[in-house]
C-alpha atoms as a PDB file:
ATOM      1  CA  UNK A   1      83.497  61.238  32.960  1.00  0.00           C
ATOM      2  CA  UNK A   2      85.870  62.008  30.024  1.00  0.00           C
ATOM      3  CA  UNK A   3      89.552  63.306  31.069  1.00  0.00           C
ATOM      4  CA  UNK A   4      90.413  66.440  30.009  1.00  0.00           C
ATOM      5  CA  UNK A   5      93.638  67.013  27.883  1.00  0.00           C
ATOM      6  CA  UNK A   6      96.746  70.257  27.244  1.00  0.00           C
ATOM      7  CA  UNK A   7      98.186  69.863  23.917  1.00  0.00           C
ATOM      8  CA  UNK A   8     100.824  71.899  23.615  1.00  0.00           C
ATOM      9  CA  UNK A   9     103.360  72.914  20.982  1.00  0.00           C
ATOM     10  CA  UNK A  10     106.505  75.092  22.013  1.00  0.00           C
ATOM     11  CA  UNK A  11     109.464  76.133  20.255  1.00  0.00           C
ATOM     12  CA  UNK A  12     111.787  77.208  23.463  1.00  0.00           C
ATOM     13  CA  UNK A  13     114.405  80.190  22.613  1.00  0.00           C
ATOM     14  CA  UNK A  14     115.813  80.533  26.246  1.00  0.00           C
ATOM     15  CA  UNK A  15     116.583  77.163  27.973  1.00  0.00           C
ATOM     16  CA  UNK A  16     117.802  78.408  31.387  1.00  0.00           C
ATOM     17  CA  UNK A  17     113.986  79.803  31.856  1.00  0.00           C
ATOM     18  CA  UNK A  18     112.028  77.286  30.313  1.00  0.00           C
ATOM     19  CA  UNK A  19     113.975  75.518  33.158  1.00  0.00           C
ATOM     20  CA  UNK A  20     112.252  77.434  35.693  1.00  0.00           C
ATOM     21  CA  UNK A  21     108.718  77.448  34.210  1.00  0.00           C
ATOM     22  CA  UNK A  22     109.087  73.307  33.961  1.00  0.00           C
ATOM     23  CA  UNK A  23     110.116  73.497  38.044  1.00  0.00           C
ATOM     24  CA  UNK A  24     107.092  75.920  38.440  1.00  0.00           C
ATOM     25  CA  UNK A  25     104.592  74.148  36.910  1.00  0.00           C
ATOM     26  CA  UNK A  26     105.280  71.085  38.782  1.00  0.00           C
ATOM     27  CA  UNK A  27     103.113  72.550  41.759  1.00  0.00           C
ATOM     28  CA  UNK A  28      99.880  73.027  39.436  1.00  0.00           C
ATOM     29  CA  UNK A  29      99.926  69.643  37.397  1.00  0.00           C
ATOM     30  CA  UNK A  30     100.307  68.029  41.038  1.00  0.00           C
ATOM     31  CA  UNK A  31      97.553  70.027  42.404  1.00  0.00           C
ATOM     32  CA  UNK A  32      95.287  69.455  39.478  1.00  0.00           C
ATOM     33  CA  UNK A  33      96.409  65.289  38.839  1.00  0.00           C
ATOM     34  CA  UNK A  34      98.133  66.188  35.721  1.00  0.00           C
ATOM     35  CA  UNK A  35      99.916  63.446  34.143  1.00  0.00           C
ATOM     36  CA  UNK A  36     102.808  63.727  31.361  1.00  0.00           C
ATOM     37  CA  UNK A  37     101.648  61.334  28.627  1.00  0.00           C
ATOM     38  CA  UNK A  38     103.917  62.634  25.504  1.00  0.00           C
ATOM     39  CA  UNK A  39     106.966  65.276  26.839  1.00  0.00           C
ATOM     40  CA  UNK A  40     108.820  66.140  24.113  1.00  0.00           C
ATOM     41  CA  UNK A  41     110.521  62.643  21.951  1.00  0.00           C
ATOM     42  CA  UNK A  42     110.693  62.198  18.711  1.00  0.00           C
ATOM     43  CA  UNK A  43     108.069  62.688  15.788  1.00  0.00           C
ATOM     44  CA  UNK A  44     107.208  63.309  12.246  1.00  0.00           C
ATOM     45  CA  UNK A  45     105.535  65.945  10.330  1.00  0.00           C
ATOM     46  CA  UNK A  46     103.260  64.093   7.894  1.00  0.00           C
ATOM     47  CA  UNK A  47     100.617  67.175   7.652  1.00  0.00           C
ATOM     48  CA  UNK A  48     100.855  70.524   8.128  1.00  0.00           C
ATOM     49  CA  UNK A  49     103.213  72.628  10.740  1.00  0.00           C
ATOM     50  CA  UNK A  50     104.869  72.159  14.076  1.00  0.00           C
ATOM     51  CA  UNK A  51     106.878  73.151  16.836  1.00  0.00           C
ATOM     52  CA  UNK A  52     110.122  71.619  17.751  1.00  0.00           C
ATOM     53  CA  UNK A  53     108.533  70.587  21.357  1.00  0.00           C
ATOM     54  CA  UNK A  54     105.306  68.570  21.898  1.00  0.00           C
ATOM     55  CA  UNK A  55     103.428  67.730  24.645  1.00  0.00           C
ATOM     56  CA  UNK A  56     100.239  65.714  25.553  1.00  0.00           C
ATOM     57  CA  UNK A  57      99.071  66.316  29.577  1.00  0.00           C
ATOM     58  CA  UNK A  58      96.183  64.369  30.920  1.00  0.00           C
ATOM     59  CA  UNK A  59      93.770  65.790  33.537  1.00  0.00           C
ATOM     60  CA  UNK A  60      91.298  63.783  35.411  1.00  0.00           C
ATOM     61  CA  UNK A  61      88.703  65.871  33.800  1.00  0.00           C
ATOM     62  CA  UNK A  62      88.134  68.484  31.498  1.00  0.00           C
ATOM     63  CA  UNK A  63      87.359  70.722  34.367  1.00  0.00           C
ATOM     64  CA  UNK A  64      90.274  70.508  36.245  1.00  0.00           C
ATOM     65  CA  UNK A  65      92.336  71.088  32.951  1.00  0.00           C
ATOM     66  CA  UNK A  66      90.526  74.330  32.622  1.00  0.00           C
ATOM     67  CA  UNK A  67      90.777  74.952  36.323  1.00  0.00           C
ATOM     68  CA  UNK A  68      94.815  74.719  36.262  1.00  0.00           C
ATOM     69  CA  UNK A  69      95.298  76.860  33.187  1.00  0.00           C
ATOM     70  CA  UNK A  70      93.342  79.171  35.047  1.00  0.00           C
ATOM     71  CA  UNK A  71      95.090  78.799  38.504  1.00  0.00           C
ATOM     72  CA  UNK A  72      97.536  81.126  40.308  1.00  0.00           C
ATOM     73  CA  UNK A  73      99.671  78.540  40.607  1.00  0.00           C
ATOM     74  CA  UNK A  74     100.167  78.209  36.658  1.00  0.00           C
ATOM     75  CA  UNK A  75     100.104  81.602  35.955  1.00  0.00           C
ATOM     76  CA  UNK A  76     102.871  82.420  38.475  1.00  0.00           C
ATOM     77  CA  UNK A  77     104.729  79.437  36.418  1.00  0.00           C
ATOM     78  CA  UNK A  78     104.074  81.129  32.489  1.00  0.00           C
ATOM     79  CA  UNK A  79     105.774  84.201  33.918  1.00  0.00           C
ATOM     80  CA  UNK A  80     109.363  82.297  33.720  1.00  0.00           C
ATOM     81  CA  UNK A  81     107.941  81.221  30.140  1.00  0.00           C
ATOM     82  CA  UNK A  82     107.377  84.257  28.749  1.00  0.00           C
ATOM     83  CA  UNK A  83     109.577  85.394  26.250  1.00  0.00           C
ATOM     84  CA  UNK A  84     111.888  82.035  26.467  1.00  0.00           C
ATOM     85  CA  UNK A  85     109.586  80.265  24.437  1.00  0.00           C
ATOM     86  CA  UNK A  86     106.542  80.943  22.035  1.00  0.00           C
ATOM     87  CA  UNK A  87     103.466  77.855  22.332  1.00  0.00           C
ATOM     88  CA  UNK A  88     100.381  76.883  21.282  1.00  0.00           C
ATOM     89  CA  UNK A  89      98.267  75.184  23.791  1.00  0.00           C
ATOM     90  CA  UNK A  90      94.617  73.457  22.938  1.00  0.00           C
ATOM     91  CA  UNK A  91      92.787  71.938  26.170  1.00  0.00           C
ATOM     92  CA  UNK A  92      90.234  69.479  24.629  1.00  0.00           C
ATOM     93  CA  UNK A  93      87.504  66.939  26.290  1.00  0.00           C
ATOM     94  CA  UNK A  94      88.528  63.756  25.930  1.00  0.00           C
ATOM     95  CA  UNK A  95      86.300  61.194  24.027  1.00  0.00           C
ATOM     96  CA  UNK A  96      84.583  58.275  26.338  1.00  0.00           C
ATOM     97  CA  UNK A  97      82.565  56.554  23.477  1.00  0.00           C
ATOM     98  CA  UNK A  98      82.707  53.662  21.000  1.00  0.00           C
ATOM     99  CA  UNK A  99      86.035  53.160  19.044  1.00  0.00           C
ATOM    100  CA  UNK A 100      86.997  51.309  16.003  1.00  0.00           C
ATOM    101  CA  UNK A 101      85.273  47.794  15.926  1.00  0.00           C
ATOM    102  CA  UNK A 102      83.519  48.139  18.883  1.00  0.00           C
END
């Protein structure tokens, strides 16, 4: 079964509360198996726009991405995000099949 994936992009105008929200959301990526696999660092616009924040989160499954997005647990977390940051957030299917010279 292919994982499921956030991508996020975030510019963050109010650090004390994007604080919070990153405290908050701990208890829905733990509940749903999240797992952090690009938080922030450093990068390089070679096509089109950005954010000054990225972020890759893994899910065991597409499902269960969809299912924390959706949870009370996140949503109680986005309410300390909301209006200290603006984001841009994709949740995409990972890919399970053949890859370059396979």
């Amino acid at each position: 079964m292919a994982k499921g994936y956030w991508i996020g992009r975030v510019d963050v105008s109010g650090a004390e509360a994007y604080q919070e929200y990153v405290k908050a959301n701990a208890v829905a990526f733990t509940k749903f198996g999240a797992r952090f696999i690009i938080r922030g660092g450093a990068f390089e616009i070679r096509e089109g726009t950005s954010r000054s924040r990225n972020v890759v989160i893994e899910f065991p499954d597409y499902q269960a991405a969809l299912d924390c997005y959706d949870s009370p647990e996140y949503r109680q977390a986005m309410s300390f995000r909301e209006g200290a940051s603006i984001a841009d957030i994709v949740i995409v299917e990972g890919y399970d099949g053949p890859q370059p010279g396979d």
